[in-house]
Protein backbone atom coordinates (compact mmCIF):
# COMPACT_ATOMS: atom_id res chain seq x y z
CA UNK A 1 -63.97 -13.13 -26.13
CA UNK A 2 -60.67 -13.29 -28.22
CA UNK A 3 -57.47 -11.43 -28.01
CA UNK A 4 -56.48 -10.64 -31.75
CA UNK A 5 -52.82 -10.64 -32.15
CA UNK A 6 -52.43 -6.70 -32.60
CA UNK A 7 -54.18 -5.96 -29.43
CA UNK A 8 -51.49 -8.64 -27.95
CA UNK A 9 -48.44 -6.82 -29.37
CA UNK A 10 -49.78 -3.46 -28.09
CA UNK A 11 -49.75 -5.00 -24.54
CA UNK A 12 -46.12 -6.59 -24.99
CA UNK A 13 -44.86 -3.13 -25.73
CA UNK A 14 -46.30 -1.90 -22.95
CA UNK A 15 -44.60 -4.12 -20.82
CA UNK A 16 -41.48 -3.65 -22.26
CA UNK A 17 -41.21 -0.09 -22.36
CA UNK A 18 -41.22 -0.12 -17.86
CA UNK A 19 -38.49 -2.43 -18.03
CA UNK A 20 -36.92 -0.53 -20.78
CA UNK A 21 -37.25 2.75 -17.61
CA UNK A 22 -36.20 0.72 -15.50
CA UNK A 23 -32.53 -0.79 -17.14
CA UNK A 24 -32.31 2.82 -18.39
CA UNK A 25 -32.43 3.79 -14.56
CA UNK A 26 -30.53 1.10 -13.44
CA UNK A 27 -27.86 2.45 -15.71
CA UNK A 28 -27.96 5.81 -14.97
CA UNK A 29 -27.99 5.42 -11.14
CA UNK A 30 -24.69 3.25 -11.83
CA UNK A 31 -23.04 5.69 -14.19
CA UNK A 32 -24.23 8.61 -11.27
CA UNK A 33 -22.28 6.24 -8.52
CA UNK A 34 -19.19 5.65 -11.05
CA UNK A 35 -18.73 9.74 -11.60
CA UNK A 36 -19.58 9.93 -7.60
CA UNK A 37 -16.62 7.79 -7.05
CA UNK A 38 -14.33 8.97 -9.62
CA UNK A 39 -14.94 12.78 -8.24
CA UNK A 40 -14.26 11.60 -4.66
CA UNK A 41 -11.25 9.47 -5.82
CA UNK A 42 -9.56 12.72 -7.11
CA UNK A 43 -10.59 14.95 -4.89
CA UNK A 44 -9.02 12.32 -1.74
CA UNK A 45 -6.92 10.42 -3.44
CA UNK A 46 -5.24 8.88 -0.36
CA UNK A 47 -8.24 6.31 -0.68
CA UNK A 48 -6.34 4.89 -3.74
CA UNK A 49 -4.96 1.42 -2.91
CA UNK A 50 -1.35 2.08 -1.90
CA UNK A 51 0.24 -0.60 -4.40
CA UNK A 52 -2.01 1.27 -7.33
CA UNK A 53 -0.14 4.79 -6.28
CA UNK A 54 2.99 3.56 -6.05
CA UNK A 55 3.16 2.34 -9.80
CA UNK A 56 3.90 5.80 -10.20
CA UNK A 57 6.79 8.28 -10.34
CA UNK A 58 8.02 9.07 -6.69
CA UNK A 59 5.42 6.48 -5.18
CA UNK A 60 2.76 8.55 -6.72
CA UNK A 61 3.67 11.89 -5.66
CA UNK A 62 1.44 13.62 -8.06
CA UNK A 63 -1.72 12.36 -6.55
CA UNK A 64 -0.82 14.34 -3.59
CA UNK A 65 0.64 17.29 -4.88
CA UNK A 66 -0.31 17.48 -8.32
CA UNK A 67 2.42 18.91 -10.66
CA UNK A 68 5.46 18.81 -8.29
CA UNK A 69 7.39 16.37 -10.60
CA UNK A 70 7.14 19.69 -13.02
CA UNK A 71 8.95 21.86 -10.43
CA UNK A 72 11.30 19.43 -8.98
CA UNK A 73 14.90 19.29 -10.06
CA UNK A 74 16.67 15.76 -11.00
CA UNK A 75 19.16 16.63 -8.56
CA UNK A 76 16.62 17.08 -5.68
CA UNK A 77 13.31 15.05 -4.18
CA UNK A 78 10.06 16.45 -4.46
CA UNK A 79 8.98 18.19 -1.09
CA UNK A 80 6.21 17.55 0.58
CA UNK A 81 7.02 13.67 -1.04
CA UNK A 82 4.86 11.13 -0.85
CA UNK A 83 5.85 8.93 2.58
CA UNK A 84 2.66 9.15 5.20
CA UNK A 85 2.43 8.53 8.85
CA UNK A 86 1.98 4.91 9.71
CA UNK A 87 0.83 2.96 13.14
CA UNK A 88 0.20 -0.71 12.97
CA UNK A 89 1.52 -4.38 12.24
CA UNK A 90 4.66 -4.26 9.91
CA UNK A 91 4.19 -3.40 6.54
CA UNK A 92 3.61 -5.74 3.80
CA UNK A 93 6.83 -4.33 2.11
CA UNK A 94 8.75 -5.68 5.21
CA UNK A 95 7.26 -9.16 5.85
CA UNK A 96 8.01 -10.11 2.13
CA UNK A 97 9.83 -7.59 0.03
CA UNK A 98 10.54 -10.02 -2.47
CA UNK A 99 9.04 -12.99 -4.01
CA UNK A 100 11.90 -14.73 -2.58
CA UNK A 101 10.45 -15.24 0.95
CA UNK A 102 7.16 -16.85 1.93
CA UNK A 103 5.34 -13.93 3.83
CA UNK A 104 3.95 -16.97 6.06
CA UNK A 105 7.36 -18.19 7.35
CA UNK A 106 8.59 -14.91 8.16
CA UNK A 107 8.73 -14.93 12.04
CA UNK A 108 8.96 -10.81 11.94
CA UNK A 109 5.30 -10.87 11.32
CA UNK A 110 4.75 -11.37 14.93
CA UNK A 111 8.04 -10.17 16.28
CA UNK A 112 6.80 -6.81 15.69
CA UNK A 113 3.38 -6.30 16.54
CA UNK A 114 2.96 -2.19 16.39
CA UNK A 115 5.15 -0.11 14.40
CA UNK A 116 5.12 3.78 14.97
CA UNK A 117 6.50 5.88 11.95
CA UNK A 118 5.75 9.52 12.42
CA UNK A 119 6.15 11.76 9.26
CA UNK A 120 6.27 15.37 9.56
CA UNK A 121 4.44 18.42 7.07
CA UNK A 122 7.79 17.57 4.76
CA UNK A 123 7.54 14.25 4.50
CA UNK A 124 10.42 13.01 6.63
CA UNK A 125 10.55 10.67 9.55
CA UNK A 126 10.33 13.07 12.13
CA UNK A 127 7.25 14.38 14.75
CA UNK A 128 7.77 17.77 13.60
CA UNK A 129 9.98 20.22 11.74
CA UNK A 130 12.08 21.99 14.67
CA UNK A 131 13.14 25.91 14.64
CA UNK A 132 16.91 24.23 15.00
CA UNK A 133 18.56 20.63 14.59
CA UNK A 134 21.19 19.50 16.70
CA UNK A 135 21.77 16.85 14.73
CA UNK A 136 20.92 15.91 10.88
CA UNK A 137 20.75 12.81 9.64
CA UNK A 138 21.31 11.92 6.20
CA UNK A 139 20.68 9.19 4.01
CA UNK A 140 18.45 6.82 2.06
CA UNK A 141 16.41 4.08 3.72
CA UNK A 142 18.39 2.95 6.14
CA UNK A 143 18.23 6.71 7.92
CA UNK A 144 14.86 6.83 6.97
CA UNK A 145 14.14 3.43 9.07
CA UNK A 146 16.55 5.41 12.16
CA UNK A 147 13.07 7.67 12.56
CA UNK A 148 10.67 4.89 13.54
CA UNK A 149 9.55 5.71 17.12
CA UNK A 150 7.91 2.50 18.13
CA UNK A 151 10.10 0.24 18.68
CA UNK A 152 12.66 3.07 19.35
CA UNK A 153 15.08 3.16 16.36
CA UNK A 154 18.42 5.35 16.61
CA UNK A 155 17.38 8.95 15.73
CA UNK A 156 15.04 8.20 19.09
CA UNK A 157 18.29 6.70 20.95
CA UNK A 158 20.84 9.43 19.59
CA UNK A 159 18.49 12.16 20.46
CA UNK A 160 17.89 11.06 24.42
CA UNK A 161 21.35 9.86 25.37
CA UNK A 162 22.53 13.14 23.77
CA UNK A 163 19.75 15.07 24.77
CA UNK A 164 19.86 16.86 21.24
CA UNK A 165 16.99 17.58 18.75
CA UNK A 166 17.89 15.28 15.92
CA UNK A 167 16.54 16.11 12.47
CA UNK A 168 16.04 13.44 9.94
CA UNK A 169 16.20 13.87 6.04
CA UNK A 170 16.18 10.40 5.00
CA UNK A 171 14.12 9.13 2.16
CA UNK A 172 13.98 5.40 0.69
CA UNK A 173 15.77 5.05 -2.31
CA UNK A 174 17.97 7.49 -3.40
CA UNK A 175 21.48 7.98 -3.48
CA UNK A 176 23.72 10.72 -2.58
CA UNK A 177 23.21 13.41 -5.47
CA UNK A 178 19.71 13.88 -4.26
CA UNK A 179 21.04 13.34 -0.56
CA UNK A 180 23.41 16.32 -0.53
CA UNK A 181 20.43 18.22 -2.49
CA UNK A 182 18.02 17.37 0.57
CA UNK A 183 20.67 18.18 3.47
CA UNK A 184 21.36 21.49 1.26
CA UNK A 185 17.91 22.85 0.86
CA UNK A 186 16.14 21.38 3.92
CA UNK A 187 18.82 20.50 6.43
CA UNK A 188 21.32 23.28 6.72
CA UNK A 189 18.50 26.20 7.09
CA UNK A 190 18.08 24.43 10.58
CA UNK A 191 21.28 25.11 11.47
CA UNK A 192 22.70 22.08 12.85
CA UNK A 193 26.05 21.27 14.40
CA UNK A 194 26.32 17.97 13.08
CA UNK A 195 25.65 16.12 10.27
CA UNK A 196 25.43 12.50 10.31
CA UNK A 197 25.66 10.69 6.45
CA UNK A 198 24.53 7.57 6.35
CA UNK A 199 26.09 5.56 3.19
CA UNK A 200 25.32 2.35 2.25
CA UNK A 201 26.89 1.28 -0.77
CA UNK A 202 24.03 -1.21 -1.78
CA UNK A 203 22.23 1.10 -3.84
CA UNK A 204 24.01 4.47 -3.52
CA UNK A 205 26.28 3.87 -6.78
CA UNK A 206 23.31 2.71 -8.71
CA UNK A 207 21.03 5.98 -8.10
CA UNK A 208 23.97 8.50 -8.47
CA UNK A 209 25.03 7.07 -11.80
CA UNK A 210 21.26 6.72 -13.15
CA UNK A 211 20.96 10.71 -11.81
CA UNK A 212 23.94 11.39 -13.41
CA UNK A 213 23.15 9.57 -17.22
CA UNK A 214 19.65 11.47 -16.77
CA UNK A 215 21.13 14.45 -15.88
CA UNK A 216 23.86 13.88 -19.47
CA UNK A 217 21.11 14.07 -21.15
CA UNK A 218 19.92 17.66 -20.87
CA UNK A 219 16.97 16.53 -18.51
CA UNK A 220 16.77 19.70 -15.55
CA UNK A 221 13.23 17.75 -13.81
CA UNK A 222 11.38 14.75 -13.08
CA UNK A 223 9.30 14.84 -15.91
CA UNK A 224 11.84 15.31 -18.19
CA UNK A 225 11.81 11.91 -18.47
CA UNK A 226 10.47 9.26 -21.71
CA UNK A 227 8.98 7.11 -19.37
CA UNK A 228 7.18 9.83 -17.34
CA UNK A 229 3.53 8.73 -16.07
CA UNK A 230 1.21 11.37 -14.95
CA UNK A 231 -1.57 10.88 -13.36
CA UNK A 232 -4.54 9.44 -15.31
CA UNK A 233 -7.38 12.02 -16.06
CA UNK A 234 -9.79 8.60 -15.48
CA UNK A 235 -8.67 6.65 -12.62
CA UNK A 236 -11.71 4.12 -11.99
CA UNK A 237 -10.98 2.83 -15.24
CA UNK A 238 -7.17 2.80 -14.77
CA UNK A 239 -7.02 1.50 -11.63
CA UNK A 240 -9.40 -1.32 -13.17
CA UNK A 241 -6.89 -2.45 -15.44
CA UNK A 242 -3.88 -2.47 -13.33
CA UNK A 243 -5.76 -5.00 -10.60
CA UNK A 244 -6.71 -7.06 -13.72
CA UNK A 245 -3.03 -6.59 -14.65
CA UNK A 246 -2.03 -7.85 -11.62
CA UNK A 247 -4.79 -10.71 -10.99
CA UNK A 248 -2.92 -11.83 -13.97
CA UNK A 249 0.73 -11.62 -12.97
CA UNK A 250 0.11 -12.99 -9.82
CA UNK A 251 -1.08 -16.44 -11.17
CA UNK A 252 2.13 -16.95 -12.39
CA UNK A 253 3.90 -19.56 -9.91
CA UNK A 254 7.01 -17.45 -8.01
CA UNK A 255 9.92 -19.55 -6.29
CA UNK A 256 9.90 -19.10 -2.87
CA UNK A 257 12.21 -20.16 0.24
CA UNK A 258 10.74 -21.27 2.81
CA UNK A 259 14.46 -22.25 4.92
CA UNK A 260 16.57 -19.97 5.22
CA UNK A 261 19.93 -19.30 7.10
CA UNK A 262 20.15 -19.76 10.77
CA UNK A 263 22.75 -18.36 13.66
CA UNK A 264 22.39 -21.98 15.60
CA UNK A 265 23.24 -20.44 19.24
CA UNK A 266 21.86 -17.22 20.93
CA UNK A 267 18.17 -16.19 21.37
CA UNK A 268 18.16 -16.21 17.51
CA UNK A 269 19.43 -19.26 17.07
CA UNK A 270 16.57 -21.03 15.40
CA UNK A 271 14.87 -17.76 13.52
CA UNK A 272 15.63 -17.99 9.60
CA UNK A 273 16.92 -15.25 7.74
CA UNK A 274 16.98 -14.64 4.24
CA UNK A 275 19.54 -12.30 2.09
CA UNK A 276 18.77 -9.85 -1.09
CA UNK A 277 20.05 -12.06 -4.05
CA UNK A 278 21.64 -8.54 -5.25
CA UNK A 279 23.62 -7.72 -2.24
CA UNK A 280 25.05 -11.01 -2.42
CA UNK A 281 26.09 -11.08 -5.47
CA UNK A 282 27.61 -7.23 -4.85
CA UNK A 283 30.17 -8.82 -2.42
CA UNK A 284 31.73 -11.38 -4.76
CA UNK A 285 33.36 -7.79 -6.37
CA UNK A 286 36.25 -7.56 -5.62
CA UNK A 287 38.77 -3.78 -5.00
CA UNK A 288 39.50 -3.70 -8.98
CA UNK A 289 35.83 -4.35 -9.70
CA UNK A 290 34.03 -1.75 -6.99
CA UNK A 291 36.45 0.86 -8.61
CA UNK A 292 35.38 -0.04 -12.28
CA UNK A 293 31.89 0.76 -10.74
CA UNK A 294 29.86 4.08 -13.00
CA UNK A 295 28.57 5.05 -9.71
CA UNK A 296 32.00 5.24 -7.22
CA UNK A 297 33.64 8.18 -8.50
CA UNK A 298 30.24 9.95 -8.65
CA UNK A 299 29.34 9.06 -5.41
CA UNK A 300 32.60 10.22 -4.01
CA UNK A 301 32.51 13.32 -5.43
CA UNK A 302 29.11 13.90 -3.93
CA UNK A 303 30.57 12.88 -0.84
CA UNK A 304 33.59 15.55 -1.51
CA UNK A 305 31.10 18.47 -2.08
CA UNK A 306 29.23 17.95 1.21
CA UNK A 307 32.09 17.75 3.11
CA UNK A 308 33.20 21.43 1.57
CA UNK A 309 29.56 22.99 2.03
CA UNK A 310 29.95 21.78 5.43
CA UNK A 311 33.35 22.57 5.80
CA UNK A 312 32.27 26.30 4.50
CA UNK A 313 29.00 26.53 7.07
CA UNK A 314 31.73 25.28 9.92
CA UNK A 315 29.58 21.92 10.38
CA UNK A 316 31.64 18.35 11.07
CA UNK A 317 30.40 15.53 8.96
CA UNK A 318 30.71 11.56 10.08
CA UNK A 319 30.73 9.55 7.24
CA UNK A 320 28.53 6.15 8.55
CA UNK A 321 29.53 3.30 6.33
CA UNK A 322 26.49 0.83 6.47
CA UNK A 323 27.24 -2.68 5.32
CA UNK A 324 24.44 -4.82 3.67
CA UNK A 325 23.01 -8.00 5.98
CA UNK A 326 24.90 -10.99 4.41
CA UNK A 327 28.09 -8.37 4.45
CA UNK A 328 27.87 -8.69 8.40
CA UNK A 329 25.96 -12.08 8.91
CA UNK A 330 28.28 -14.22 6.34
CA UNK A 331 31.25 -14.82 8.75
CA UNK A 332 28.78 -16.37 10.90
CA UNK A 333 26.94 -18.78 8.81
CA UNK A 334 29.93 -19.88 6.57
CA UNK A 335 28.68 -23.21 6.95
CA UNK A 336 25.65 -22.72 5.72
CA UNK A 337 26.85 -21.34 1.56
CA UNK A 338 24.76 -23.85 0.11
CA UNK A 339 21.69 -22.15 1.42
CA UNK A 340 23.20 -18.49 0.41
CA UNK A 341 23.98 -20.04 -3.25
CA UNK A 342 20.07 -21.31 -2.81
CA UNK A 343 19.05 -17.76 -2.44
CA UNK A 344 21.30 -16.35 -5.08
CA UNK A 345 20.31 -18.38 -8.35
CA UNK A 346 16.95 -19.20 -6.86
CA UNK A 347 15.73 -16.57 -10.44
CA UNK A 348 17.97 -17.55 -12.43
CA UNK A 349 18.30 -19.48 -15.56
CA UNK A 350 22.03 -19.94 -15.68
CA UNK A 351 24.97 -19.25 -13.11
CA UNK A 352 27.94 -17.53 -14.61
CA UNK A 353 29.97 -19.20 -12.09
CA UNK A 354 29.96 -22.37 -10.08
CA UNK A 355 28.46 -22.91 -6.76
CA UNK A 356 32.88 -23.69 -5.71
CA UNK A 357 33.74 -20.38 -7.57
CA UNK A 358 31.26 -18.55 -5.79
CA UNK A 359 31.72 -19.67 -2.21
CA UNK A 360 35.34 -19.30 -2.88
CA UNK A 361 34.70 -15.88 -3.75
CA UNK A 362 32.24 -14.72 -1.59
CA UNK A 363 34.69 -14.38 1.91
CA UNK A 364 37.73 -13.04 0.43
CA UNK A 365 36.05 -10.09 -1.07
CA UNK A 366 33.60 -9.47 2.01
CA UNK A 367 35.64 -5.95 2.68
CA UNK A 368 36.41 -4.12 -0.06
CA UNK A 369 33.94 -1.52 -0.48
CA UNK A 370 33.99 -1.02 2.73
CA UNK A 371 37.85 -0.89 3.18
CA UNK A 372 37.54 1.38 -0.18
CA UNK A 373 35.41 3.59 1.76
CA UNK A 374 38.00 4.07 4.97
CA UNK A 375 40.46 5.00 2.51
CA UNK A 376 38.45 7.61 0.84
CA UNK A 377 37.30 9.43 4.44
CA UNK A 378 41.43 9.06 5.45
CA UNK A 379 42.43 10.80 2.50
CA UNK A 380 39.87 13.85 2.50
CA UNK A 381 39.86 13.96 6.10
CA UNK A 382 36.33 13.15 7.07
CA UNK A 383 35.23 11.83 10.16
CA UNK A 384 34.32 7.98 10.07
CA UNK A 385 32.36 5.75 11.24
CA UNK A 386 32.08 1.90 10.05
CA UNK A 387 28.88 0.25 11.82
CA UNK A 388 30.17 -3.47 10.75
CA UNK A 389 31.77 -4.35 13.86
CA UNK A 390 29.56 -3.76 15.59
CA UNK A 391 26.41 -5.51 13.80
CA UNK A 392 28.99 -8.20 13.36
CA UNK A 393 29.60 -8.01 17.53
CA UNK A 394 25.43 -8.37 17.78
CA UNK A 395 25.34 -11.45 15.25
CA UNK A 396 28.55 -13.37 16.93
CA UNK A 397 26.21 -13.21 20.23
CA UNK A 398 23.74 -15.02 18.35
CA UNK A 399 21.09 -12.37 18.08
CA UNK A 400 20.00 -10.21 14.81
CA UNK A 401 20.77 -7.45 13.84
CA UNK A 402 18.59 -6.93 11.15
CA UNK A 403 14.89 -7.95 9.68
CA UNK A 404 14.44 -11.29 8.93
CA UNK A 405 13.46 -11.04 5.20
CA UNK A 406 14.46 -6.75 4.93
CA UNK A 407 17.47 -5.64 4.10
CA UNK A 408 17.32 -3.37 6.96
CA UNK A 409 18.36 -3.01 10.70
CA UNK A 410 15.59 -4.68 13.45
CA UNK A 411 15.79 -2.76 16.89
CA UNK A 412 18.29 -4.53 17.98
CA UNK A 413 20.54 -3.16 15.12
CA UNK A 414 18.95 0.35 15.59
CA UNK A 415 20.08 -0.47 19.82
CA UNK A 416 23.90 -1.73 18.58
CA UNK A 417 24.73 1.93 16.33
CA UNK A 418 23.46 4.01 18.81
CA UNK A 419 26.17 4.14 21.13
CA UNK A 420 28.94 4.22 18.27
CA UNK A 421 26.73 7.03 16.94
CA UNK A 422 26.79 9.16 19.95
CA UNK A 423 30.47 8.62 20.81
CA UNK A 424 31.63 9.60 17.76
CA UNK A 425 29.25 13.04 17.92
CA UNK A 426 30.80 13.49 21.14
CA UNK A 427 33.99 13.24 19.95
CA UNK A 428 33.36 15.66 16.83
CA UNK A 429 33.11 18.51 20.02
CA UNK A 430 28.83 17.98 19.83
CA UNK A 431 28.07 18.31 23.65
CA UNK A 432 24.85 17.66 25.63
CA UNK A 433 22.19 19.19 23.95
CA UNK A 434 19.64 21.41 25.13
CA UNK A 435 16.67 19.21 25.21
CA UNK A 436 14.88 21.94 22.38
């Protein structure tokens, strides 16, 4: 018996049409799992991969709290912000925050094993939000970094050898506009008798004269802003790009440092350290050049304005001047230039001056922003503190005083302010503390 060729075409069909069901289900239990994870993606969005949030305004505020960026003035920081509580090895952003330094020869990657940053319901580096602050810091990262608890940092020093309840309003990256806003609105209802203002002229004058140009404009909030990025309405398919994006940019070769300077005595004598290419190029300014500055006078005035609110609520203010790594470390490695001149061009394409002109340079004008700085806080009277000697004291010893590859203070550091800190409270009339 034969099969004719209609009866053969009937049966293909019917094979085909099961595996046509089938793809068809295939397709729609995928598309199910796809809307399953998009709906779970917005509804907990903290399971976002940090570096995908963090392309956004305010480290991707809005995913948290959407439509803050609506209500939050320029002048201020969005509250609750966007900074989480953190246990665990040193973040990523520490062991290489810039394509500068090989994450594998950077010997804080095992120098620090746990890290302990406790955020309170605000979002600042604190356990808790008190009923009353002895003590309020205020600053950008650097005071924000003073709120680690393990390994003790200084708001954890100043606050047991004072016994006082010391309130932190620090937040990374921003500049003294937004600082006074911050110490205004969510330091002063505490009530403290002391307010501790952490400047560090690194990027203070940038932020305060980008607030102020946005604020020239007629902008009042965040989004009030062209480049403004909300949050997308499909973020599988977003976030999809950006890692594509990214597989992308990362296959472009970086230049990396693998040496870089070293102490030569002390129990850090062998570690390598590496500098910020922009805060070494920031000290070959010299007096006449930091005044020229857009952001100085702003950031003065700033500065001015606290010191009158404070002056007004019957609060003393120390003025901390923080100086950047290679502004403390230089003295000490002097020998070692042609390394720092490695770092410094290592990106670019031409040098505007020589590698002569800019060791030269670099010494003599090691001081002036901060010797601009004493002469500001003698003039208008406000309390100061300058923290170089002292990290300078710590490096001469032949020990650091800050991260290896970070701009910022290591524990040691954090260990080396504290005392300076507490003596100069002390001697603003702050006395023991009540333990609250």
């Amino acid at each position: 018996m034969t099969t004719t060729d209609a009866d053969s075409g009937r049966g293909s069909g019917r094979r085909r049409r099961p595996r046509r069901r089938r793809v068809g289900l295939v397709l729609l239990l995928l598309a199910g799992t796809l809307l399953s994870v998009e709906l779970v993606l917005h509804v907990k969005p903290t399971l976002l991969p940090s570096w995908y949030r963090e392309q956004f305004p305010v480290l991707g505020v809005e995913f948290l709290r959407p439509g803050i960026l609506a209500e939050t003035p320029i002048k201020g920081y969005p509250v609750p912000g966007p900074q989480r509580p953190y246990t665990g090895p040193p973040p990523a952003g520490l062991i290489a925050p810039t394509p500068l330094v090989d994450p594998a020869a950077n010997p804080d990657a095992h120098r620090y094993p746990r890290v302990v940053m406790p955020i309170d319901e605000k979002g600042f580096p604190n356990a808790r939000v008190p009923e009353r602050a002895d003590v309020l810091f205020v600053g950008d990262s650097f005071a924000f970094g003073a709120g680690v608890a393990d390994p003790p940092a200084l708001q954890a020093l100043v606050a047991r050898a004072g016994d006082w309840t010391v309130y932190n309003v620090g937040i990374p990256g921003i500049g003294p506009i937004r600082e006074r806003w911050l110490m205004e609105h969510h330091g002063l209802p505490l009530r403290p008798r002391a307010v501790v203002w952490f400047f560090f002229g690194g990027n203070d004058l940038t932020d305060v004269a980008k607030t102020r140009a946005r604020l020239a404009t007629g902008a009042k909030v965040y989004t009030d802003n062209p480049a403004y990025e909300p949050v997308p309405t499909f973020l599988l398919g977003d976030l999809a790009r950006r890692w594509f994006d990214g597989l992308g940019a990362d296959a472009r070769p970086k230049p990396r440092m693998t040496r870089g300077v070293r102490l030569g005595h002390g129990p850090d004598a062998d570690v390598d350290v590496w500098f910020s290419p922009l805060y070494i190029r920031l000290l070959l300014l010299d007096k006449a050049s930091w005044r020229k500055n857009e952001g100085l006078e702003p950031a003065l005035d700033e500065l001015r304005a606290a010191k009158a609110r404070l002056d007004a609520e019957g609060v003393p203010m120390l003025l901390v001047y923080l100086p950047s790594k290679p502004e403390v470390m230089l003295p000490s490695v002097a020998d070692q230039l042609d390394v720092v001149w490695d770092m410094v061009t290592l990106n670019l394409v031409e040098t505007p001056i020589t590698q002569q002109q800019f060791e030269d340079a670099i010494l003599r004008n090691l001081d002036a922003l901060r010797e601009i700085m004493e002469g500001f806080a003698r003039t208008e009277k406000i309390p100061f503190l300058d923290a170089t000697p002292f990290l300078r004291a710590v490096t001469e010893e032949g020990r650091l005083a800050y991260l290896s590859a970070d701009t910022h203070w290591n524990d040691v550091g954090q260990q080396a302010l504290a005392g300076p800190v507490v003596e100069a409270l002390e001697g603003l009339g702050v006395g023991k503390g009540a333990g609250r």
